[in-house]
PDB file of N, CA and C in Angstrom:
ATOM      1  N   UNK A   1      -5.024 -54.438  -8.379  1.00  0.00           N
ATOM      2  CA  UNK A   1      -4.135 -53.445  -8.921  1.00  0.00           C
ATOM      3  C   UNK A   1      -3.472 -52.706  -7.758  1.00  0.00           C
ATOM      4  N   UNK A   2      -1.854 -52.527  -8.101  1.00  0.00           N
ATOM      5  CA  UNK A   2      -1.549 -51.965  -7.322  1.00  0.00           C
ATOM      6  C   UNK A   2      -1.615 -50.326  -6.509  1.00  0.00           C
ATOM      7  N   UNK A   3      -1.334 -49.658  -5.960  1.00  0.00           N
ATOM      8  CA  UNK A   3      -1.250 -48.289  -5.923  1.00  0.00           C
ATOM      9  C   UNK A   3      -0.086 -47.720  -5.453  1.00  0.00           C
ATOM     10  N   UNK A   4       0.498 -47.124  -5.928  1.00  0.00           N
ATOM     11  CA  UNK A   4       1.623 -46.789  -4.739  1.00  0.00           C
ATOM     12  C   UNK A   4       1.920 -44.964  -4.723  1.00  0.00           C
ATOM     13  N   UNK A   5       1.858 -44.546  -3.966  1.00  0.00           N
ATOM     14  CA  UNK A   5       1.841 -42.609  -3.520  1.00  0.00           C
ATOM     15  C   UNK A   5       3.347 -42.074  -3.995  1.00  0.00           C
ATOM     16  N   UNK A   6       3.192 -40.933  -4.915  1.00  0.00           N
ATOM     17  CA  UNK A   6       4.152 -40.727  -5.250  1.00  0.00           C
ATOM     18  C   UNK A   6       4.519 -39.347  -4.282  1.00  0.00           C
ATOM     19  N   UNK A   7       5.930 -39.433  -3.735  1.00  0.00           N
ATOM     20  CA  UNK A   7       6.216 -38.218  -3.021  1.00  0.00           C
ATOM     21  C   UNK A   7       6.195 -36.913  -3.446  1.00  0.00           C
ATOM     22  N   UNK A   8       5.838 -36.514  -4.713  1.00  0.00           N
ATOM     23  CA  UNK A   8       6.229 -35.767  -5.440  1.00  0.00           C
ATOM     24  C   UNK A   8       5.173 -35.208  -6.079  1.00  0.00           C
ATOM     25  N   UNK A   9       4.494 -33.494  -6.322  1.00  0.00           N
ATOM     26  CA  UNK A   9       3.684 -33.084  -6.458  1.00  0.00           C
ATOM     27  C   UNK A   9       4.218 -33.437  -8.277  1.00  0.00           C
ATOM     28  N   UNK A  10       3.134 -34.506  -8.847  1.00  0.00           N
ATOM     29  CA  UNK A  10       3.459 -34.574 -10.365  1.00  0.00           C
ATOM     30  C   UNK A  10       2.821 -33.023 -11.465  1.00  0.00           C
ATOM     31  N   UNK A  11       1.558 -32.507 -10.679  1.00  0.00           N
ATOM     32  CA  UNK A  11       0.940 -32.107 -11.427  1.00  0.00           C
ATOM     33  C   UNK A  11       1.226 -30.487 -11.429  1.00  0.00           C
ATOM     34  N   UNK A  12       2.674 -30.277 -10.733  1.00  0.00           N
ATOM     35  CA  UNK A  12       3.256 -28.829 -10.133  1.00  0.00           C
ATOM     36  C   UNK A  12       4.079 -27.954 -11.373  1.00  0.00           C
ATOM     37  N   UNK A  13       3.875 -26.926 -11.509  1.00  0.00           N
ATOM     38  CA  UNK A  13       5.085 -26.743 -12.418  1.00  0.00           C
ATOM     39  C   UNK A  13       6.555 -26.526 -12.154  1.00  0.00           C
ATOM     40  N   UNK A  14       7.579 -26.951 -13.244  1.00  0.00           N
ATOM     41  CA  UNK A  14       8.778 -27.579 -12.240  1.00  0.00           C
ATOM     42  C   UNK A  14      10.018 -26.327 -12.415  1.00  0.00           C
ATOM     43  N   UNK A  15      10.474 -25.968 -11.164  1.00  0.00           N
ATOM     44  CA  UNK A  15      11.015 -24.394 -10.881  1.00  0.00           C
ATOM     45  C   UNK A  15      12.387 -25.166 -11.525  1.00  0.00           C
ATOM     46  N   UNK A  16      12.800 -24.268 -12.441  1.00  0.00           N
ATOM     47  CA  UNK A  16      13.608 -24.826 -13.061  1.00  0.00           C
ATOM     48  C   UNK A  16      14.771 -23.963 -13.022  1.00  0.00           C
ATOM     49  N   UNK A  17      15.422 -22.794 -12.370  1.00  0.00           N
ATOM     50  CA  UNK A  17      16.018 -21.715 -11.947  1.00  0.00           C
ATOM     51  C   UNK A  17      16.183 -21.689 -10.234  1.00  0.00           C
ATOM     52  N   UNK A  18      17.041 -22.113  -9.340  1.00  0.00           N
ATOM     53  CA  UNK A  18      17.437 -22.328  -8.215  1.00  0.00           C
ATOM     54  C   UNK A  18      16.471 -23.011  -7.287  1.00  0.00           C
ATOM     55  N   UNK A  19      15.078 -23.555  -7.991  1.00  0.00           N
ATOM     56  CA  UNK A  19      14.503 -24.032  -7.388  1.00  0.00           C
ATOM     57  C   UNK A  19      13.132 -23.411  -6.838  1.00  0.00           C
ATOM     58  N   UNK A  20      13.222 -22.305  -7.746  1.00  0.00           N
ATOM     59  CA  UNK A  20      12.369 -20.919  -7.497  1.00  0.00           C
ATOM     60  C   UNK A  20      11.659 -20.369  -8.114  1.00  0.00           C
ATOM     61  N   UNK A  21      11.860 -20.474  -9.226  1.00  0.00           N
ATOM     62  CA  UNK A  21      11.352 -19.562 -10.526  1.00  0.00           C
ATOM     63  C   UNK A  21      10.950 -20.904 -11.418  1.00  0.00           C
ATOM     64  N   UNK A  22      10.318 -20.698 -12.101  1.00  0.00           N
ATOM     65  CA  UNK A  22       9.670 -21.703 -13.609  1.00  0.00           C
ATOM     66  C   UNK A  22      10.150 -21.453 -14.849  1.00  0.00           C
ATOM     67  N   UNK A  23      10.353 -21.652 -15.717  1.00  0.00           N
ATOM     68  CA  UNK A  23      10.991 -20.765 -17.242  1.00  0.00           C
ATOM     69  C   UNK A  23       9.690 -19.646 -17.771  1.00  0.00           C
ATOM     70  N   UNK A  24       7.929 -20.365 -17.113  1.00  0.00           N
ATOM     71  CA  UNK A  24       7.587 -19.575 -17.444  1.00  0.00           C
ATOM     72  C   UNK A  24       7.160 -18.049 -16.465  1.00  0.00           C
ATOM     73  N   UNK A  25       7.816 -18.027 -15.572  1.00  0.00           N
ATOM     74  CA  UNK A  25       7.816 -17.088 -14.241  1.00  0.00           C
ATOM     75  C   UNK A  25       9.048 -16.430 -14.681  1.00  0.00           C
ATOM     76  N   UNK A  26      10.202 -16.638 -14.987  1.00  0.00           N
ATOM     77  CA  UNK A  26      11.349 -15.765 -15.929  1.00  0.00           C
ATOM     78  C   UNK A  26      10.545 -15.545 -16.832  1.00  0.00           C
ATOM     79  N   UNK A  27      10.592 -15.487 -18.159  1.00  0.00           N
ATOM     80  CA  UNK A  27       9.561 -15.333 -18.819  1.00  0.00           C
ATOM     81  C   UNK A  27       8.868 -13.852 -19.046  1.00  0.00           C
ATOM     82  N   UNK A  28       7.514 -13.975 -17.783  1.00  0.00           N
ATOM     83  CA  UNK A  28       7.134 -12.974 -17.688  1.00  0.00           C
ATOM     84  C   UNK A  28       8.159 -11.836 -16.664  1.00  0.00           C
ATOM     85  N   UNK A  29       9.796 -12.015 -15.972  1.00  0.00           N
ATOM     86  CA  UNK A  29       9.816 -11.560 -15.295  1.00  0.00           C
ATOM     87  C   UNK A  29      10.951 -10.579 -16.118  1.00  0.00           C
ATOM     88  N   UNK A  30      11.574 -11.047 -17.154  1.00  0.00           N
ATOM     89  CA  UNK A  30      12.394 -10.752 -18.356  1.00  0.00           C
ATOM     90  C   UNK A  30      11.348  -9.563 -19.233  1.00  0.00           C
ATOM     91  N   UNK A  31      10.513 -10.091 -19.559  1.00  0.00           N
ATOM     92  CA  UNK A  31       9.270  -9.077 -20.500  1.00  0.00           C
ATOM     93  C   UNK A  31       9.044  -7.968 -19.810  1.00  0.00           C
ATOM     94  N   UNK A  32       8.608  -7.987 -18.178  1.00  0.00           N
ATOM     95  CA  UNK A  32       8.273  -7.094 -17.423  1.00  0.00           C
ATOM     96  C   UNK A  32       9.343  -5.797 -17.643  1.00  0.00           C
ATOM     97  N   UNK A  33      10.830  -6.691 -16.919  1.00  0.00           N
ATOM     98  CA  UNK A  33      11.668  -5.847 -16.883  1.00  0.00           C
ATOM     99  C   UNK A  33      12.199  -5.164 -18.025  1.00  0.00           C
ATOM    100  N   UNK A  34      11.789  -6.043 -19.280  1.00  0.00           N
ATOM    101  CA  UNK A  34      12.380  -5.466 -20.714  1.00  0.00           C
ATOM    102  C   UNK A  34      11.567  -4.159 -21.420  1.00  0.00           C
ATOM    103  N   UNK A  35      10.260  -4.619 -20.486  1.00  0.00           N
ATOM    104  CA  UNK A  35       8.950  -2.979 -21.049  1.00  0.00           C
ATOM    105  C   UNK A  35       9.523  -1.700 -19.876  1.00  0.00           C
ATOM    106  N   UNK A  36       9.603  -1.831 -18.394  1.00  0.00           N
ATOM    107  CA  UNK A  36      10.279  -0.882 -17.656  1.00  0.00           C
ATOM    108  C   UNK A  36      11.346  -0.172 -18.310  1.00  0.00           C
ATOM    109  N   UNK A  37      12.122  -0.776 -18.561  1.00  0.00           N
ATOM    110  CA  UNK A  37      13.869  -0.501 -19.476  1.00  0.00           C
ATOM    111  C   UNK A  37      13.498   0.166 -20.681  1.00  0.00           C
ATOM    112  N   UNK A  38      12.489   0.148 -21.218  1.00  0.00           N
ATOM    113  CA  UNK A  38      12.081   1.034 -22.477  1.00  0.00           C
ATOM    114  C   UNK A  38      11.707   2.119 -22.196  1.00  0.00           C
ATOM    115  N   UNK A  39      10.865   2.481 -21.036  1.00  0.00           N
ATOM    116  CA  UNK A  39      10.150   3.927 -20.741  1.00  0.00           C
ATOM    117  C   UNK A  39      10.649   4.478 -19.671  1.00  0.00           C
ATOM    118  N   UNK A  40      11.155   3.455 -18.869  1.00  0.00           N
ATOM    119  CA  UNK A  40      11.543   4.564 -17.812  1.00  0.00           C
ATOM    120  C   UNK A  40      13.011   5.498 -18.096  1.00  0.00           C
ATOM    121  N   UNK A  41      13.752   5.385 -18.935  1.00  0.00           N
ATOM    122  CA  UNK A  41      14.644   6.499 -19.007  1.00  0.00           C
ATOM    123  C   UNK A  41      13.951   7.762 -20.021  1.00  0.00           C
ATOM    124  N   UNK A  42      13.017   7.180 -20.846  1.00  0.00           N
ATOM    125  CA  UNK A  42      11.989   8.605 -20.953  1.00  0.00           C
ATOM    126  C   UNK A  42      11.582   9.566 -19.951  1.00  0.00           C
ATOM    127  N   UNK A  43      10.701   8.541 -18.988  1.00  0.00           N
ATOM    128  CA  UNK A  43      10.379   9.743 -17.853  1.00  0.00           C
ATOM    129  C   UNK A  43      11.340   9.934 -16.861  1.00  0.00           C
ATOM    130  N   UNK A  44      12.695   9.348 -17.260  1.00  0.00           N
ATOM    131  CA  UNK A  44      13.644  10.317 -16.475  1.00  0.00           C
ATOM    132  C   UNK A  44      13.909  11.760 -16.974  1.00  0.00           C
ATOM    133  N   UNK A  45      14.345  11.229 -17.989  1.00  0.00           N
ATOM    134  CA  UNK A  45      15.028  12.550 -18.754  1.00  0.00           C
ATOM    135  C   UNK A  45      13.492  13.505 -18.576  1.00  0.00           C
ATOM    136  N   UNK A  46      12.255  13.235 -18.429  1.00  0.00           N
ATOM    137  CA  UNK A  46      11.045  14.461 -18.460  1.00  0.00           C
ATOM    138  C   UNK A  46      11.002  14.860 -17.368  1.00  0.00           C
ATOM    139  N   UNK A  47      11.624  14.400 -15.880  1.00  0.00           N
ATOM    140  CA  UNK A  47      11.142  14.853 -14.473  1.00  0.00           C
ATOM    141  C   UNK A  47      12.264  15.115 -13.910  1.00  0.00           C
ATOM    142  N   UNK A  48      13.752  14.505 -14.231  1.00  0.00           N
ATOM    143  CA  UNK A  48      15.151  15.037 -13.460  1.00  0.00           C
ATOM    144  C   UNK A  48      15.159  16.701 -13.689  1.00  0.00           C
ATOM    145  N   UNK A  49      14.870  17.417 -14.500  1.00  0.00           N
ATOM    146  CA  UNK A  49      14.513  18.780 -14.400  1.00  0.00           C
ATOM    147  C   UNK A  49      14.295  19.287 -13.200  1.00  0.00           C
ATOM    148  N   UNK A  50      13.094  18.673 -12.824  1.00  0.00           N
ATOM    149  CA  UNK A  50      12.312  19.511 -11.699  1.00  0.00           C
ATOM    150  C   UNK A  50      13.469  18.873  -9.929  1.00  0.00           C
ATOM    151  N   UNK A  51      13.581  17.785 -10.212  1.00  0.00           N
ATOM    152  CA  UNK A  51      14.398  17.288  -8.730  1.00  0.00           C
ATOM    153  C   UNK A  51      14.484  16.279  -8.987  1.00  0.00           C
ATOM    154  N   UNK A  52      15.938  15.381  -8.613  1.00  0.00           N
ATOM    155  CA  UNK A  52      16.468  14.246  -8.354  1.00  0.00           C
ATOM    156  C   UNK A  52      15.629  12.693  -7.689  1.00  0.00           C
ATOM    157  N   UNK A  53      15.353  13.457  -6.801  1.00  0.00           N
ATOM    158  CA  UNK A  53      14.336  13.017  -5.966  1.00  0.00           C
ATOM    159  C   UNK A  53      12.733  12.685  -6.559  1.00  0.00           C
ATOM    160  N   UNK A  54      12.575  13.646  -7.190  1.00  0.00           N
ATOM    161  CA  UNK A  54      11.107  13.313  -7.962  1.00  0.00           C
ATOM    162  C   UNK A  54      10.675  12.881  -8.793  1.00  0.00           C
ATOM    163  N   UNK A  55      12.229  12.632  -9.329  1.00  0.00           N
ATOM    164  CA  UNK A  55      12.541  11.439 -10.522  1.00  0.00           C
ATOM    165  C   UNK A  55      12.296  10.442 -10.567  1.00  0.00           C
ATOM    166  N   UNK A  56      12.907  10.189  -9.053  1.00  0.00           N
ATOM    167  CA  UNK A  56      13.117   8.737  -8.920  1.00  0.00           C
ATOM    168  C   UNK A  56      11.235   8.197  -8.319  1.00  0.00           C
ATOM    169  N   UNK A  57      10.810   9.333  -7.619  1.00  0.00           N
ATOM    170  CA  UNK A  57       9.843   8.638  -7.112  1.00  0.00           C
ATOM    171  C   UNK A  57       8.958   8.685  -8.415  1.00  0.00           C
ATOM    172  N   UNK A  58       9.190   9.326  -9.270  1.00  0.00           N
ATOM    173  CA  UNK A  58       8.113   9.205 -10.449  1.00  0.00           C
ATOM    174  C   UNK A  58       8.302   7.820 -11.097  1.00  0.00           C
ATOM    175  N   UNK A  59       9.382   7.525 -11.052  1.00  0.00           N
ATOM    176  CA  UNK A  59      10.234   6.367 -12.184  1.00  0.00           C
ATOM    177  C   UNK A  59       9.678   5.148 -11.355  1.00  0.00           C
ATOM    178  N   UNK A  60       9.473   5.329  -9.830  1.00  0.00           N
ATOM    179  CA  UNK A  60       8.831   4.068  -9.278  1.00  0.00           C
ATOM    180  C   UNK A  60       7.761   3.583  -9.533  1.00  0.00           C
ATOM    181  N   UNK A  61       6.777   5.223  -9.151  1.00  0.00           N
ATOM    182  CA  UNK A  61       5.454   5.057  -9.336  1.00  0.00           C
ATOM    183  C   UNK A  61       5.159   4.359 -10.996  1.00  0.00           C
ATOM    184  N   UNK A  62       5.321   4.498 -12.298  1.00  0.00           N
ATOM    185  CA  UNK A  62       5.618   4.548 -13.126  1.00  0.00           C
ATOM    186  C   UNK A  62       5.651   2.779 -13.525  1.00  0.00           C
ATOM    187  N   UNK A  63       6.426   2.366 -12.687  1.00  0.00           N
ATOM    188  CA  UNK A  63       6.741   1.569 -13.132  1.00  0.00           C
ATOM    189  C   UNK A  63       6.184  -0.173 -12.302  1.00  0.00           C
ATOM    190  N   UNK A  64       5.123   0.485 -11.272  1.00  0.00           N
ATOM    191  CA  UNK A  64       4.024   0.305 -10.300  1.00  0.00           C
ATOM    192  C   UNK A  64       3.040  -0.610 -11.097  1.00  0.00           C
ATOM    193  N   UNK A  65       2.824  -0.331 -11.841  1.00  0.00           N
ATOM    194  CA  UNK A  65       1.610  -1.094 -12.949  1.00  0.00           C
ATOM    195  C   UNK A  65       2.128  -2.744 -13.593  1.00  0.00           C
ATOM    196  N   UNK A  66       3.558  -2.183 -14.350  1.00  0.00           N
ATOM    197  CA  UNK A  66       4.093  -3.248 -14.915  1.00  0.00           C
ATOM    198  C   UNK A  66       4.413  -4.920 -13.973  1.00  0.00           C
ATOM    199  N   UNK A  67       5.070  -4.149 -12.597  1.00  0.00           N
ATOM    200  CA  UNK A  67       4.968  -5.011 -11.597  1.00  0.00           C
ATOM    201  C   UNK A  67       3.748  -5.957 -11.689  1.00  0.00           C
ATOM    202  N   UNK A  68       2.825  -4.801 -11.032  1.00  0.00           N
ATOM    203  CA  UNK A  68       1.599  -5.140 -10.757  1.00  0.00           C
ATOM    204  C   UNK A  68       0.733  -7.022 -12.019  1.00  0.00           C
ATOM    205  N   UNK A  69       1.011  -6.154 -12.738  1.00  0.00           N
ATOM    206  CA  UNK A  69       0.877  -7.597 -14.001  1.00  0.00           C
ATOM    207  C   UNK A  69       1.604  -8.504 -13.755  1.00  0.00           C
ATOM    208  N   UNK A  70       3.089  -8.053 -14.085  1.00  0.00           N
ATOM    209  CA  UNK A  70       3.758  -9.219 -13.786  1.00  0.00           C
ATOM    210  C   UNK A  70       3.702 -10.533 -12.430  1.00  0.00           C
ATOM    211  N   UNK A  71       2.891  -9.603 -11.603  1.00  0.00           N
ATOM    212  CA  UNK A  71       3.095 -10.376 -10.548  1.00  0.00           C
ATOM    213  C   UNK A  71       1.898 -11.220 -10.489  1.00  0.00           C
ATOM    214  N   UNK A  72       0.331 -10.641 -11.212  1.00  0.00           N
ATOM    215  CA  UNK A  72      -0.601 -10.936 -11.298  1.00  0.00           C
ATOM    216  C   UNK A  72      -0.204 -12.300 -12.345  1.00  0.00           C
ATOM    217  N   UNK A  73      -0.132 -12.085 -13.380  1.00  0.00           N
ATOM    218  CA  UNK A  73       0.086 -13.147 -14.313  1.00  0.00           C
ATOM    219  C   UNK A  73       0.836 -14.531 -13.950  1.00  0.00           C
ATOM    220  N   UNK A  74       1.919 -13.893 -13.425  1.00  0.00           N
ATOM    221  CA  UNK A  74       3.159 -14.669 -13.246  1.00  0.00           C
ATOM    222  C   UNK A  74       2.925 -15.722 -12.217  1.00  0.00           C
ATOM    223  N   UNK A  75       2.685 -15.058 -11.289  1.00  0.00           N
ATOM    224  CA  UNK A  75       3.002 -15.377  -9.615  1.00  0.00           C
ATOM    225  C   UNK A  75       1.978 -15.818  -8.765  1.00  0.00           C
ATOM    226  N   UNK A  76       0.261 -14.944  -9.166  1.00  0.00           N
ATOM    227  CA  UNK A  76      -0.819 -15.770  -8.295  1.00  0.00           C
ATOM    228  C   UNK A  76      -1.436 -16.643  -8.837  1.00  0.00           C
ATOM    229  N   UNK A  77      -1.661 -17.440  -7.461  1.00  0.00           N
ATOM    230  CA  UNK A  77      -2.577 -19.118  -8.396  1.00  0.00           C
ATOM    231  C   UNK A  77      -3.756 -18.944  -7.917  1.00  0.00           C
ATOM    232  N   UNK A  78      -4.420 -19.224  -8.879  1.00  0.00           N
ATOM    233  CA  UNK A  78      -5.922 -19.509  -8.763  1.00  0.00           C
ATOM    234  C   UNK A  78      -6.230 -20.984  -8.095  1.00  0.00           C
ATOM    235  N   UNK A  79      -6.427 -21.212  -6.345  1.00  0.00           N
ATOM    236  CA  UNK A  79      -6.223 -22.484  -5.783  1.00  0.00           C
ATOM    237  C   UNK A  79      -7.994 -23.153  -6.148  1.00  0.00           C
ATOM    238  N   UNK A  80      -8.766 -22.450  -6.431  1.00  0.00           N
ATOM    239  CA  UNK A  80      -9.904 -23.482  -7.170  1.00  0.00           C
ATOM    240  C   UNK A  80      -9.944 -24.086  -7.799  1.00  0.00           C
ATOM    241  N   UNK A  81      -9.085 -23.446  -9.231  1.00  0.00           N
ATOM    242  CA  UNK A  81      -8.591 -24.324 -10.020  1.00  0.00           C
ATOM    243  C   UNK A  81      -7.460 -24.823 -10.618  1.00  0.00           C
ATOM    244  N   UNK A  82      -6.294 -24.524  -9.405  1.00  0.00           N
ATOM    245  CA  UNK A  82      -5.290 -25.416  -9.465  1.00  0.00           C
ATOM    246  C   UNK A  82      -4.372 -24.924 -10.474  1.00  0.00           C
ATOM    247  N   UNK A  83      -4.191 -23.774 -11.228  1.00  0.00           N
ATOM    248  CA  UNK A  83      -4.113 -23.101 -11.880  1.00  0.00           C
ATOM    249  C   UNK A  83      -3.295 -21.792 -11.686  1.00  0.00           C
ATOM    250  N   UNK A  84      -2.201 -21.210 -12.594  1.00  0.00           N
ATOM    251  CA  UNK A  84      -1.968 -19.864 -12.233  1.00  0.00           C
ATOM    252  C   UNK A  84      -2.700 -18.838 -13.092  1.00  0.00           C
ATOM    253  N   UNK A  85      -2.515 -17.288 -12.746  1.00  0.00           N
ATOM    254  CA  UNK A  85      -3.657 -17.090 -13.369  1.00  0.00           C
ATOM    255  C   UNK A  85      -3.804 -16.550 -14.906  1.00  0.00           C
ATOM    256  N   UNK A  86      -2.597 -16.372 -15.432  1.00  0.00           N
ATOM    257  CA  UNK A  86      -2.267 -16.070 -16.988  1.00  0.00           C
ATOM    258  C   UNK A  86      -2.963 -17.534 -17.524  1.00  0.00           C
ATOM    259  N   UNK A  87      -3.075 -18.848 -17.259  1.00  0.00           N
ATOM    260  CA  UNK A  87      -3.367 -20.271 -17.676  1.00  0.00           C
ATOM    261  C   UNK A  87      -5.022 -19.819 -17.137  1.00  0.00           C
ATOM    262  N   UNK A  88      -5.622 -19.277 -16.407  1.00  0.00           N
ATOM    263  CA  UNK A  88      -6.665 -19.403 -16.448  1.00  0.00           C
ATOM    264  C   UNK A  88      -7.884 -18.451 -17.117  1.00  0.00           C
ATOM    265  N   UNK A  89      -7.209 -17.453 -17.586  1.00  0.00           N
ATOM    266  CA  UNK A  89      -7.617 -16.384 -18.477  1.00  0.00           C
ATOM    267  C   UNK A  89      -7.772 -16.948 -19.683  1.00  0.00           C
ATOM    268  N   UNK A  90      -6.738 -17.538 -20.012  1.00  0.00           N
ATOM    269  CA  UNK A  90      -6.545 -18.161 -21.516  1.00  0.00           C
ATOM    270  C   UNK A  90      -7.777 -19.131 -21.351  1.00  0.00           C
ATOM    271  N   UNK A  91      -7.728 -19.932 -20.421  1.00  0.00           N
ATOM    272  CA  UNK A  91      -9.049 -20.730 -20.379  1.00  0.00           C
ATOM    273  C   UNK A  91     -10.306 -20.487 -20.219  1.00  0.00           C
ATOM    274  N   UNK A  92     -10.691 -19.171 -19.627  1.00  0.00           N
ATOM    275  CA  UNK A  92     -11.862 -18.730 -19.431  1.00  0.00           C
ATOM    276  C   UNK A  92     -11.857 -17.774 -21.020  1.00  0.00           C
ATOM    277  N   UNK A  93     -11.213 -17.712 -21.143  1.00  0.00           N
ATOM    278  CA  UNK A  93     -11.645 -16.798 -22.882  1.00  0.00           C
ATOM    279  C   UNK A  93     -11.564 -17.560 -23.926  1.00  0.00           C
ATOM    280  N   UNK A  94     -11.342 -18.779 -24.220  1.00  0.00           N
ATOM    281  CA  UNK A  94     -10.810 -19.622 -24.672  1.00  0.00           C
ATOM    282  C   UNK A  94     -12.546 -20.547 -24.912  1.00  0.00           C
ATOM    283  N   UNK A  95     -13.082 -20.579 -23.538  1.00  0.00           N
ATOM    284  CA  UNK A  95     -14.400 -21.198 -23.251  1.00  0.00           C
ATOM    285  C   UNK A  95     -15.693 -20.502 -24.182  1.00  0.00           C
ATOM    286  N   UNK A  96     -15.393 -19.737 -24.569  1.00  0.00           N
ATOM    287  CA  UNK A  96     -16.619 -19.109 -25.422  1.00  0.00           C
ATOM    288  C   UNK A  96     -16.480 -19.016 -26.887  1.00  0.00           C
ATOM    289  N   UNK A  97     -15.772 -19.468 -27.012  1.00  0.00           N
ATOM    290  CA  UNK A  97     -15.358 -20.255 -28.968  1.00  0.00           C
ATOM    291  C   UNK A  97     -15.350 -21.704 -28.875  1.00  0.00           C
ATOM    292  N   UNK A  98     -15.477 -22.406 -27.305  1.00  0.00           N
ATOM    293  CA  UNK A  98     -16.417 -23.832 -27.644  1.00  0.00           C
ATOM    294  C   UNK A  98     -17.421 -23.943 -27.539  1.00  0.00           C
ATOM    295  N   UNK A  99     -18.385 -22.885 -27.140  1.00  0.00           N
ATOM    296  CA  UNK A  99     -19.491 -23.299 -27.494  1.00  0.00           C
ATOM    297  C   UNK A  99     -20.551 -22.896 -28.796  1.00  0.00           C
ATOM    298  N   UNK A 100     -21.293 -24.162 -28.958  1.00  0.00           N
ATOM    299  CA  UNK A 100     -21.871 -24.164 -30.340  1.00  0.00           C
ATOM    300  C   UNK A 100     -22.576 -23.008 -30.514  1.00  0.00           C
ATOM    301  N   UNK A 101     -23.349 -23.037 -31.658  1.00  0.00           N
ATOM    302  CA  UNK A 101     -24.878 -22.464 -32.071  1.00  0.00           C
ATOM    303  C   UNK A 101     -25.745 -23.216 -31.775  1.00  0.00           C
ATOM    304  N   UNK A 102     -26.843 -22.804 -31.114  1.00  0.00           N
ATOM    305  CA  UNK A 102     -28.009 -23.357 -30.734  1.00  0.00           C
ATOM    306  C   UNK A 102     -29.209 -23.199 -30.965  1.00  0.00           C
ATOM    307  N   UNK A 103     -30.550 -23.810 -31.453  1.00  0.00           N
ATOM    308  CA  UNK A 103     -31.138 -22.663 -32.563  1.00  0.00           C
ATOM    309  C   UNK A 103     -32.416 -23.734 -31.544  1.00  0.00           C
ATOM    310  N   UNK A 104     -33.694 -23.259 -31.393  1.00  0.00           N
ATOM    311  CA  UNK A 104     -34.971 -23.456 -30.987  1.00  0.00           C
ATOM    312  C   UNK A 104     -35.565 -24.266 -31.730  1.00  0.00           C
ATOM    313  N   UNK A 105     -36.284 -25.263 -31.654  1.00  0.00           N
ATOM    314  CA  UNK A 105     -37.540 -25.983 -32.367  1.00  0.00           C
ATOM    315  C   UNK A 105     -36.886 -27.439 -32.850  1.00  0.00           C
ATOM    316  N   UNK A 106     -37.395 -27.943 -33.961  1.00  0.00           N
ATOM    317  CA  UNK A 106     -37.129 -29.128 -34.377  1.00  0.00           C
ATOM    318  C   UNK A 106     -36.799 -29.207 -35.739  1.00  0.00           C
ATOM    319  N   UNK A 107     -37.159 -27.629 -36.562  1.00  0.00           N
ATOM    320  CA  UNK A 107     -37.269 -27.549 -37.711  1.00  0.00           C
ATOM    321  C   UNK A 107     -35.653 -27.370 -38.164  1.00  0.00           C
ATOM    322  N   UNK A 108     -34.590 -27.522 -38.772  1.00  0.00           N
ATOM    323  CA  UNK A 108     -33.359 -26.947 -38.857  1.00  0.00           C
ATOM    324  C   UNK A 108     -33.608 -25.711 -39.748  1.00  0.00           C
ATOM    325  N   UNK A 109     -32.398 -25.044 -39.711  1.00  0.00           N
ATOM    326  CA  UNK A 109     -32.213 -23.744 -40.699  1.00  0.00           C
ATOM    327  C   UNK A 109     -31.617 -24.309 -41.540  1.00  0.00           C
ATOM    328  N   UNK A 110     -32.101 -23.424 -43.170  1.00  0.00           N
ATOM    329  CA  UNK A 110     -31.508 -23.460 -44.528  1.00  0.00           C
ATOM    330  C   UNK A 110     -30.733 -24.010 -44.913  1.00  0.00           C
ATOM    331  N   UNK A 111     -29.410 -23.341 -44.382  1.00  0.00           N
ATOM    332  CA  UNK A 111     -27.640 -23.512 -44.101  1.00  0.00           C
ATOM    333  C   UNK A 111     -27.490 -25.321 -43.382  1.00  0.00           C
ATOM    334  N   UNK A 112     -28.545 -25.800 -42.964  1.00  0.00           N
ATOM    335  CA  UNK A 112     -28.068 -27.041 -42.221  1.00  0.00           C
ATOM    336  C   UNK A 112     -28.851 -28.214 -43.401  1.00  0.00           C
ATOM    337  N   UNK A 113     -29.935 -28.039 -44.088  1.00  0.00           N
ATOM    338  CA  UNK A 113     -30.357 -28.841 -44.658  1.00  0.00           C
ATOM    339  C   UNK A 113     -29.591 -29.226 -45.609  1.00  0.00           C
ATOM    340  N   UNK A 114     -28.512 -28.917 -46.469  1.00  0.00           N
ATOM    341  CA  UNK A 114     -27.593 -29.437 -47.265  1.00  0.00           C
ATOM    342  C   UNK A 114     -26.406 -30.614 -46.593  1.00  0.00           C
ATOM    343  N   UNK A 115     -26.512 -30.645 -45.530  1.00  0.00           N
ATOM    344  CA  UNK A 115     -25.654 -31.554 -44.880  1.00  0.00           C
ATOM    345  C   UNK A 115     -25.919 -32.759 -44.655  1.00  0.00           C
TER     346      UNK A 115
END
């Protein structure tokens, strides 16, 4: 049998936006920016009162978290398992609704003897 090496990482996800981004890296980068765009002209209008300036640094800080996810979800890979890390959450939570019931002895329970 033959083998032949393919140049091409098959198992990559494929940046489908200048060569850069993934549809699902827009995605989360669209959502991010679409939850910022909801609150932060709230805490403008609550802090331009006090100073211009303290607005803005509030509106950053503020908006510090959302990043923070987005970038977590989106953007770091989990290189153990080959994986980014929104795909590996789903899989590690995902892992504890496959496993069975497991019950001690040889005798079965009630509920199993009709089967």
């Amino acid at each position: 049998m033959r083998k032949v090496t393919v140049p091409i990482d098959m198992s990559s996800e494929q940046k489908t936006l200048l060569g850069v981004l993934s549809k699902r890296q827009l995605i989360y980068l669209i959502a991010g920016g679409a939850v910022v765009y909801a609150y932060i002209p709230v805490i403008w209008n609550l802090t331009v009162g006090f100073n211009a300036l303290f607005a803005i640094i509030t509106c950053f800080i503020s908006a510090l978290p959302v990043a923070a996810v987005v970038a977590v979800l989106g953007f770091i890979r989990k290189s153990k398992y080959h994986m980014y890390f929104d795909r590996y959450l789903i899989t590690k939570y995902g892992y504890k609704k496959q496993i069975g019931v497991w019950r001690k002895g040889r005798k079965p329970a009630k509920w199993m003897e009709g089967m």
